[in-house]
C-alpha atoms as a PDB file:
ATOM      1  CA  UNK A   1    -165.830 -32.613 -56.418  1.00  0.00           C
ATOM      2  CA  UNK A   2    -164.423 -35.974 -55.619  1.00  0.00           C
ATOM      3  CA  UNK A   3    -161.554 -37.434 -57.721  1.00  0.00           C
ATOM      4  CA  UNK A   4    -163.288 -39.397 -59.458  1.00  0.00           C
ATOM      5  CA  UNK A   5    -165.420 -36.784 -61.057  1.00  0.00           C
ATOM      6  CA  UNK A   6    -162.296 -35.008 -61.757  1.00  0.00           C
ATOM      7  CA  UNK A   7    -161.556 -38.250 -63.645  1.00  0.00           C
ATOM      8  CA  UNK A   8    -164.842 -38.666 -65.517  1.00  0.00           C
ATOM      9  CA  UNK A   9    -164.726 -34.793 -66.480  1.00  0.00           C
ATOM     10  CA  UNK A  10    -160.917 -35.080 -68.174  1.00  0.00           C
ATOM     11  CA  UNK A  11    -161.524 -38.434 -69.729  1.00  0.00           C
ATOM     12  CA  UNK A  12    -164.993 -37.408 -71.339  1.00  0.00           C
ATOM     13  CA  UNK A  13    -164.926 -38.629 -74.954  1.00  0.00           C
ATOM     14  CA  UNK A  14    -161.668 -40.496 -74.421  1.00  0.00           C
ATOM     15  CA  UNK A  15    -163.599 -43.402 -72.801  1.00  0.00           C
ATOM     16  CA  UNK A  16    -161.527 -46.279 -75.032  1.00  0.00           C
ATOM     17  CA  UNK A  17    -157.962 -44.820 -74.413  1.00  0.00           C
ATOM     18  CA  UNK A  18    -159.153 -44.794 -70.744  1.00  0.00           C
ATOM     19  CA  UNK A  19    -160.107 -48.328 -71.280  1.00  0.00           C
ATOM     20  CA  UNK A  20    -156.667 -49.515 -72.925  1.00  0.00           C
ATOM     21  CA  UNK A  21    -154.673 -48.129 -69.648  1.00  0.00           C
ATOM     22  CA  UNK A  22    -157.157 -50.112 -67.351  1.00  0.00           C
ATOM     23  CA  UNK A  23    -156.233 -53.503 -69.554  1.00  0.00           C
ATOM     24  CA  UNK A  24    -152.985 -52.592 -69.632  1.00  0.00           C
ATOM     25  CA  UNK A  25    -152.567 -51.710 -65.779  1.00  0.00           C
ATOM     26  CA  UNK A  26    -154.338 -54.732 -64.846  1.00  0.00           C
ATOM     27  CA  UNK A  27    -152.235 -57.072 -67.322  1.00  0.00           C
ATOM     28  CA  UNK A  28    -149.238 -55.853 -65.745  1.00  0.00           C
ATOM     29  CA  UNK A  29    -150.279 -56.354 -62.087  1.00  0.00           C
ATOM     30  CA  UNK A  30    -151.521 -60.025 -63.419  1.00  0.00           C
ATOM     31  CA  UNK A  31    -147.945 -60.364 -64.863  1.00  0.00           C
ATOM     32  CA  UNK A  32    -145.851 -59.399 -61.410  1.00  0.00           C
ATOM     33  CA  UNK A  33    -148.419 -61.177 -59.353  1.00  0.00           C
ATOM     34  CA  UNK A  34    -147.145 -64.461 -61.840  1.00  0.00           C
ATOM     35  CA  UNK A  35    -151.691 -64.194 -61.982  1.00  0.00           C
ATOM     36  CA  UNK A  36    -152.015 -65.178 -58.341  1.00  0.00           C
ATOM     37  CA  UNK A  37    -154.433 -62.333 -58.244  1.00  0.00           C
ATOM     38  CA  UNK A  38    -156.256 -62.623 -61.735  1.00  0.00           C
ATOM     39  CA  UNK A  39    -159.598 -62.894 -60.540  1.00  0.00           C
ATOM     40  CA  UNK A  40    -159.396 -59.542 -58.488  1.00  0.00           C
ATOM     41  CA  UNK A  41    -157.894 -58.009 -61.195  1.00  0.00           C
ATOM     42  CA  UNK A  42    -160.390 -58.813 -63.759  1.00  0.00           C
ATOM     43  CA  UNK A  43    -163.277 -57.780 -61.205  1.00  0.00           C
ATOM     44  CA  UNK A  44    -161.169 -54.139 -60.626  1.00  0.00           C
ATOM     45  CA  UNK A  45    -160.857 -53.458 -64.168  1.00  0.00           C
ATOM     46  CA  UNK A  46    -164.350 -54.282 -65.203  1.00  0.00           C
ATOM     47  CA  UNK A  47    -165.658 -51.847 -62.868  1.00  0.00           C
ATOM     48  CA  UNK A  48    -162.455 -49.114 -63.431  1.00  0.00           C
ATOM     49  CA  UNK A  49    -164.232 -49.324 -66.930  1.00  0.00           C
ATOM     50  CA  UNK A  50    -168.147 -49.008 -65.714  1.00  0.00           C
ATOM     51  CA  UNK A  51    -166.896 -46.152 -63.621  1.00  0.00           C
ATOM     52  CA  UNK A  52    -164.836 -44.533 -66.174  1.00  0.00           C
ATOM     53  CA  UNK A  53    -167.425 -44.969 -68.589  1.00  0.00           C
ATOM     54  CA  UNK A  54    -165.530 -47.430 -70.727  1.00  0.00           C
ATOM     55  CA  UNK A  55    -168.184 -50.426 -71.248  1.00  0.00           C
ATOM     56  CA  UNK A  56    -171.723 -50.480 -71.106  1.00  0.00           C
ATOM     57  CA  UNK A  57    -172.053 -53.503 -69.987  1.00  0.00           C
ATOM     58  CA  UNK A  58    -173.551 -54.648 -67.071  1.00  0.00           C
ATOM     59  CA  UNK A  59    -171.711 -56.583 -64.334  1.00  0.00           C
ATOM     60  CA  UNK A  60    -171.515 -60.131 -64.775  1.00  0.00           C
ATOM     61  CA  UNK A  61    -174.831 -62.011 -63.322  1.00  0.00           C
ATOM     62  CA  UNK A  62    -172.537 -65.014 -61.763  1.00  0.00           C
ATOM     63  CA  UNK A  63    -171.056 -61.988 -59.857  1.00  0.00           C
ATOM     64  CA  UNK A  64    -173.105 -62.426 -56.081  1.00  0.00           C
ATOM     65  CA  UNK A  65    -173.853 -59.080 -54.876  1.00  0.00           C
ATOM     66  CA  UNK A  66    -172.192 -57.373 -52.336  1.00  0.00           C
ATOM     67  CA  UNK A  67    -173.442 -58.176 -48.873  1.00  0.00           C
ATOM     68  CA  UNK A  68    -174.451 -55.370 -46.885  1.00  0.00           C
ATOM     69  CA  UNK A  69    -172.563 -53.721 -43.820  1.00  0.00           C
ATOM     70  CA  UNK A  70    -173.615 -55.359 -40.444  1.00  0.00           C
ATOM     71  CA  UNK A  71    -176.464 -53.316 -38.658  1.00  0.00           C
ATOM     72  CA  UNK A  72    -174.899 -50.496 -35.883  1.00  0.00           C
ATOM     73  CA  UNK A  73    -175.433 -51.823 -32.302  1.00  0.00           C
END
């Protein structure tokens, strides 16, 4: 069982509390980092909170896809 699933499993049916410490963990990186980092930040804690099972909602569709690992020579 990975950590994460160790996560999921302790923070079933606390899904907004788990929410609230994502927000607040990222607004306190945003305020050392004087929001030099904001955009990272916001893209972390959106999927913290898909992963977590925080939001339903989808990513955002201005967000490109990932591009996928170069092919093995």
């Amino acid at each position: 069982m990975s950590v994460l699933d160790k996560l999921k499993s302790m923070l079933k049916g606390h899904e907004d509390q788990a929410s609230k410490g994502v927000d607040k963990a990222g607004d306190f990186v945003d305020e050392k980092t004087q929001g030099k980092y904001s955009g990272q930040v916001d893209t972390a804690q959106e999927k913290l909170k898909q992963q977590l099972g925080g939001t339903d909602q989808p990513p955002k569709p201005d967000t490109p896809p990932a591009a996928p690992p170069p092919p093995q020579p």
